[in-house]
PDB file of N, CA and C in Angstrom:
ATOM      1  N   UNK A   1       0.849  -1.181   0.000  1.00  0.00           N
ATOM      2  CA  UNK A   1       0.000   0.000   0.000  1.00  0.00           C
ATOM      3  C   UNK A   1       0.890   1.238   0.000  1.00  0.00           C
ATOM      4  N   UNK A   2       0.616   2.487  -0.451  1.00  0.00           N
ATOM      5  CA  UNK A   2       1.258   3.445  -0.953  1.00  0.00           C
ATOM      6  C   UNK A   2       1.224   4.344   0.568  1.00  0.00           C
ATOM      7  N   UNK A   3       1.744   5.140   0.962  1.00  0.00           N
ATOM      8  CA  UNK A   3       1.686   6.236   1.640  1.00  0.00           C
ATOM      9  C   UNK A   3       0.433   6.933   1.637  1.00  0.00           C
ATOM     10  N   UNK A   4      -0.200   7.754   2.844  1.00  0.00           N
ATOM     11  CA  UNK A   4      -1.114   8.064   2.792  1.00  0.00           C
ATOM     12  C   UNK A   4      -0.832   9.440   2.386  1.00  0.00           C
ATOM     13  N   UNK A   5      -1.789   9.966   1.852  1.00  0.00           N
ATOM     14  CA  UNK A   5      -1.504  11.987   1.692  1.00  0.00           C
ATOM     15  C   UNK A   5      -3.006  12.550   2.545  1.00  0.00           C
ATOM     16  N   UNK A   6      -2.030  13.546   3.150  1.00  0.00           N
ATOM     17  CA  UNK A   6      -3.191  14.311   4.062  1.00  0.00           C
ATOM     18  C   UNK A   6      -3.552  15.419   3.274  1.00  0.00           C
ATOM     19  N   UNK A   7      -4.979  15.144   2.414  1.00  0.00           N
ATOM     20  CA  UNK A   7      -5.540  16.325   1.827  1.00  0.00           C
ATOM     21  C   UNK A   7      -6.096  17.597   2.715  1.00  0.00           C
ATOM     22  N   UNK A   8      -5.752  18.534   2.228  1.00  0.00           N
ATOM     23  CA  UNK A   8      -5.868  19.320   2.979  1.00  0.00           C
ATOM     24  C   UNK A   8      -6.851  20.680   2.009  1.00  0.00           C
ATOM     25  N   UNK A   9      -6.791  20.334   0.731  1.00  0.00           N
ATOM     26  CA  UNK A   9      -6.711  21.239  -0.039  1.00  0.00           C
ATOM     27  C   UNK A   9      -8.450  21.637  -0.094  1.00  0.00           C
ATOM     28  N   UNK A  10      -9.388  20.447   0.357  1.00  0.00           N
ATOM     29  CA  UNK A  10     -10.488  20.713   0.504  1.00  0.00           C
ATOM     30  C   UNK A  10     -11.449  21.635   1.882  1.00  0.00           C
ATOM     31  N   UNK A  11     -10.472  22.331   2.520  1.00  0.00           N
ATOM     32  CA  UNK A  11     -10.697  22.957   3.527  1.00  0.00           C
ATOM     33  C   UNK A  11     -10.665  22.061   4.892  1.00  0.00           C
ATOM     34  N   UNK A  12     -10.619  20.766   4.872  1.00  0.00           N
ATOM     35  CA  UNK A  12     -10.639  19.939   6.530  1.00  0.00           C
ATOM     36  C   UNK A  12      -9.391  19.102   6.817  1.00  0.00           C
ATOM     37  N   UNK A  13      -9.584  19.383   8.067  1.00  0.00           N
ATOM     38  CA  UNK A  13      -7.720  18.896   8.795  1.00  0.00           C
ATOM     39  C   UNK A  13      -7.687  17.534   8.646  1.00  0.00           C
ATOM     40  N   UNK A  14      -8.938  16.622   8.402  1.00  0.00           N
ATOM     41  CA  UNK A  14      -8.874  15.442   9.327  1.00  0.00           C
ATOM     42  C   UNK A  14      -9.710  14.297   7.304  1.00  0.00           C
ATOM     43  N   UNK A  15      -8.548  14.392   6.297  1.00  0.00           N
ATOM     44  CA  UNK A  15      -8.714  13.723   5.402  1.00  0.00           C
ATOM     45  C   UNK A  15      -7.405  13.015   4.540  1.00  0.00           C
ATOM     46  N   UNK A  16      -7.339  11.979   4.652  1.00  0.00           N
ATOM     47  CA  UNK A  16      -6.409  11.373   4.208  1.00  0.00           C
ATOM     48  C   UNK A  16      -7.023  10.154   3.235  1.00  0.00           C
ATOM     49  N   UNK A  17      -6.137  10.132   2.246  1.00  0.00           N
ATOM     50  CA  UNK A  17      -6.111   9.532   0.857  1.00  0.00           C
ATOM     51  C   UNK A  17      -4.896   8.363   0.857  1.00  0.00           C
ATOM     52  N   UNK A  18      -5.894   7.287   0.787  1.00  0.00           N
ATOM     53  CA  UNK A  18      -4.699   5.653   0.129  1.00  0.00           C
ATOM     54  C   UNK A  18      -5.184   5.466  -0.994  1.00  0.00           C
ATOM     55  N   UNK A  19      -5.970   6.190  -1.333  1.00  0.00           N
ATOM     56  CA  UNK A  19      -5.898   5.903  -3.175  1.00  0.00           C
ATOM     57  C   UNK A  19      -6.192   7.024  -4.011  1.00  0.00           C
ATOM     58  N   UNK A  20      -6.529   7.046  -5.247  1.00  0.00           N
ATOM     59  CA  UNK A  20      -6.373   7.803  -6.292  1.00  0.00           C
ATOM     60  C   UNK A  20      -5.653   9.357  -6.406  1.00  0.00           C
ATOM     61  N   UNK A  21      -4.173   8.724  -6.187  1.00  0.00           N
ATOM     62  CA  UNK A  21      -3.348   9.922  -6.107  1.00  0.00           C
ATOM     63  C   UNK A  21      -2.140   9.570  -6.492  1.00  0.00           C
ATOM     64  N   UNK A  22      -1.396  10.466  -6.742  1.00  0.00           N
ATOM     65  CA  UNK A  22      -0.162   9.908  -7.947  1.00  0.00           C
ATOM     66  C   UNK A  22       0.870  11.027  -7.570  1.00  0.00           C
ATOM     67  N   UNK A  23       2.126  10.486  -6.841  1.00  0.00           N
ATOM     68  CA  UNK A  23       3.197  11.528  -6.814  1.00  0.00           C
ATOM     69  C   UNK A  23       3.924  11.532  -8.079  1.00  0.00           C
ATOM     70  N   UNK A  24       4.247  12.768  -8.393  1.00  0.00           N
ATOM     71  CA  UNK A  24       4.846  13.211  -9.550  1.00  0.00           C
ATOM     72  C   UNK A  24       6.022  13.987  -9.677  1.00  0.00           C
ATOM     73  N   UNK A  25       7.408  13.817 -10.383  1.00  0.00           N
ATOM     74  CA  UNK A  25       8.229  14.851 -10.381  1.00  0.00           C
ATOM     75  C   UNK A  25       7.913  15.886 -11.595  1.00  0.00           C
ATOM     76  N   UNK A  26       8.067  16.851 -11.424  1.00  0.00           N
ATOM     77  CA  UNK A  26       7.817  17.812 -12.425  1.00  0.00           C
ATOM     78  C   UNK A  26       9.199  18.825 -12.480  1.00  0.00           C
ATOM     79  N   UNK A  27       9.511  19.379 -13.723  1.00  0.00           N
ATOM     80  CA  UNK A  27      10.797  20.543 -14.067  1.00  0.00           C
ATOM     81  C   UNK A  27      10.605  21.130 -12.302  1.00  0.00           C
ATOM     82  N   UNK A  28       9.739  21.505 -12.118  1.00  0.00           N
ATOM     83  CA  UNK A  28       9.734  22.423 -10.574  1.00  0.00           C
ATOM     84  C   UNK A  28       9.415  21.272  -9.187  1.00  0.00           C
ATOM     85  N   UNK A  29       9.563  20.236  -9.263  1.00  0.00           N
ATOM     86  CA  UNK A  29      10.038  19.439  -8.010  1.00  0.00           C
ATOM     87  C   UNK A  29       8.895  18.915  -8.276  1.00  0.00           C
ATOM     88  N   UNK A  30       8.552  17.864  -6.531  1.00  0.00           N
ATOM     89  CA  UNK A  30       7.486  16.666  -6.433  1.00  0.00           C
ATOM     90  C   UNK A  30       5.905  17.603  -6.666  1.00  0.00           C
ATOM     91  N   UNK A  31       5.206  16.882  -6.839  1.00  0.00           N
ATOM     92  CA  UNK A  31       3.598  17.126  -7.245  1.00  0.00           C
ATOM     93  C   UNK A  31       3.118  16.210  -6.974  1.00  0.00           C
ATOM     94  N   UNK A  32       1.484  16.356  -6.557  1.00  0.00           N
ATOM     95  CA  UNK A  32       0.601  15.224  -6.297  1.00  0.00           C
ATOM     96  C   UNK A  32      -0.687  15.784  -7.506  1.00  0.00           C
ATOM     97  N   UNK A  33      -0.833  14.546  -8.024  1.00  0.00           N
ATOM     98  CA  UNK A  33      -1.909  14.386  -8.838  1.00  0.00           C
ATOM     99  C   UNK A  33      -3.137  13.757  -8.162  1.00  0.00           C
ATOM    100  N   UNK A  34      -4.672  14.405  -8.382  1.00  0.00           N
ATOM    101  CA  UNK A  34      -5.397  13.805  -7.631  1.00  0.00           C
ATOM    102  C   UNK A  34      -6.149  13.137  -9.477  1.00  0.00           C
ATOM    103  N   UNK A  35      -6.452  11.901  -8.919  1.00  0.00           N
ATOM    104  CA  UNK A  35      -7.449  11.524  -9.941  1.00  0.00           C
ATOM    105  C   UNK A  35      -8.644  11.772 -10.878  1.00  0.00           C
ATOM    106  N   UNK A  36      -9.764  12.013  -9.695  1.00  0.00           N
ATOM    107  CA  UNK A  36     -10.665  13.135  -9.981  1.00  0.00           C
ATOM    108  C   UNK A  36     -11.399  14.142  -8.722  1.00  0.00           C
ATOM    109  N   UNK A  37     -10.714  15.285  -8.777  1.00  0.00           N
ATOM    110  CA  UNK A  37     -10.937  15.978  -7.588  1.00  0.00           C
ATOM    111  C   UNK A  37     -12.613  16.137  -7.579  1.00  0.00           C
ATOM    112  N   UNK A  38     -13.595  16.297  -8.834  1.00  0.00           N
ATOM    113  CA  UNK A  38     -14.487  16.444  -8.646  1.00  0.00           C
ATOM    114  C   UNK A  38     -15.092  15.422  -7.449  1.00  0.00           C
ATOM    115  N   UNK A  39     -14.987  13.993  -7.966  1.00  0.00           N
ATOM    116  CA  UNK A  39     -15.476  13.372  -7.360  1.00  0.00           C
ATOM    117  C   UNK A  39     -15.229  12.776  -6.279  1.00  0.00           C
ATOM    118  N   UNK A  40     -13.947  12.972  -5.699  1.00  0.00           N
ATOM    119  CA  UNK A  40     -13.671  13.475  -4.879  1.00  0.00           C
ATOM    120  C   UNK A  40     -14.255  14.163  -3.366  1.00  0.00           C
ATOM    121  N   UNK A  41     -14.299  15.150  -3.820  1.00  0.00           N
ATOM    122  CA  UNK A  41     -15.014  16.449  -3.264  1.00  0.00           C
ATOM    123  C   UNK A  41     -16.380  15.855  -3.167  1.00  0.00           C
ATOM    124  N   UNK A  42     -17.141  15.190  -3.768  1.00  0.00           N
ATOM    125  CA  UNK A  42     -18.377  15.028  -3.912  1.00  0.00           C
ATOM    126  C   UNK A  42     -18.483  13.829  -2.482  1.00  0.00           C
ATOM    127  N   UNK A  43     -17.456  13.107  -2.756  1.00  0.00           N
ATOM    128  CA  UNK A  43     -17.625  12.046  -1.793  1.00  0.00           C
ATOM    129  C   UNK A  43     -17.530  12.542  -0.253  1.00  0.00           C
ATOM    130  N   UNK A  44     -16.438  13.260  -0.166  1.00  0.00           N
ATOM    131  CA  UNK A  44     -16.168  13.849   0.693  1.00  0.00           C
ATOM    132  C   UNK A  44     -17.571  14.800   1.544  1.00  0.00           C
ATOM    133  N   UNK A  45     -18.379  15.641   0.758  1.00  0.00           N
ATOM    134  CA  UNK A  45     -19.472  15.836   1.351  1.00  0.00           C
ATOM    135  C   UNK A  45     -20.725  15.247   1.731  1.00  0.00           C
ATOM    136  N   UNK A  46     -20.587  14.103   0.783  1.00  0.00           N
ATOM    137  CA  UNK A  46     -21.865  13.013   0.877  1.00  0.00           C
ATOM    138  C   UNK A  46     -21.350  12.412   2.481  1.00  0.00           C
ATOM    139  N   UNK A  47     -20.352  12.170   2.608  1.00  0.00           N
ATOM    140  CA  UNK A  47     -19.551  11.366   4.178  1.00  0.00           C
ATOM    141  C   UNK A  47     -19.950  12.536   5.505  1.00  0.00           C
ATOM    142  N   UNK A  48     -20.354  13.497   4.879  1.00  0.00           N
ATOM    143  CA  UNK A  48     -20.235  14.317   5.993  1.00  0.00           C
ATOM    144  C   UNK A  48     -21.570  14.731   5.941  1.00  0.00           C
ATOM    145  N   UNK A  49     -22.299  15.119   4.866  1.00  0.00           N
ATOM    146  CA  UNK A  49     -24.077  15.110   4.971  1.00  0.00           C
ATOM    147  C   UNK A  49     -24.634  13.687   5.646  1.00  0.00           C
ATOM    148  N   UNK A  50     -24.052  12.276   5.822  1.00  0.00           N
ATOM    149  CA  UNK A  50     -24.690  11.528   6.136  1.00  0.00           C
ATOM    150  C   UNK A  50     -24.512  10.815   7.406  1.00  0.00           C
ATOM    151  N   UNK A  51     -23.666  11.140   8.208  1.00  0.00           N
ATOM    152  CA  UNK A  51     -22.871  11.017   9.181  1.00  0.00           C
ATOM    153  C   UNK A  51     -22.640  11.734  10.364  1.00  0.00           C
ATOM    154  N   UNK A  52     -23.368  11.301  11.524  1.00  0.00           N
ATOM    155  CA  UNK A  52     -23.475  12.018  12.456  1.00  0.00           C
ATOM    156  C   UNK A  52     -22.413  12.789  13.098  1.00  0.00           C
ATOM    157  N   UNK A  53     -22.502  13.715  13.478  1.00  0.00           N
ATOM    158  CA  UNK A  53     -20.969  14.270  13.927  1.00  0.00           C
ATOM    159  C   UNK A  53     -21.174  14.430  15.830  1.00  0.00           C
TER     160      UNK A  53
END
């Protein structure tokens, strides 16, 4: 299993990713590729509209 990445980029402290993400070197150093941020994001709010806090 790959390393986890702590997304952060969707505004919440507490999200981490073991899949669809891709480290990348680029001319200007490492990069992370997300797969599809849309859906993504989508999941990410459906987990939190349905889920008691």
């Amino acid at each position: 299993m790959s390393d986890l990445l702590h997304y952060q980029s969707c505004g919440l402290a507490n999200v981490w990713l073991c899949n669809g993400f891709e480290n990348k070197q680029t001319p200007y150093g490492e990069a992370v590729s997300i797969a599809d941020v849309e859906g993504l994001h989508k999941a990410i709010g459906l987990f939190i509209l349905n889920h008691e806090h």
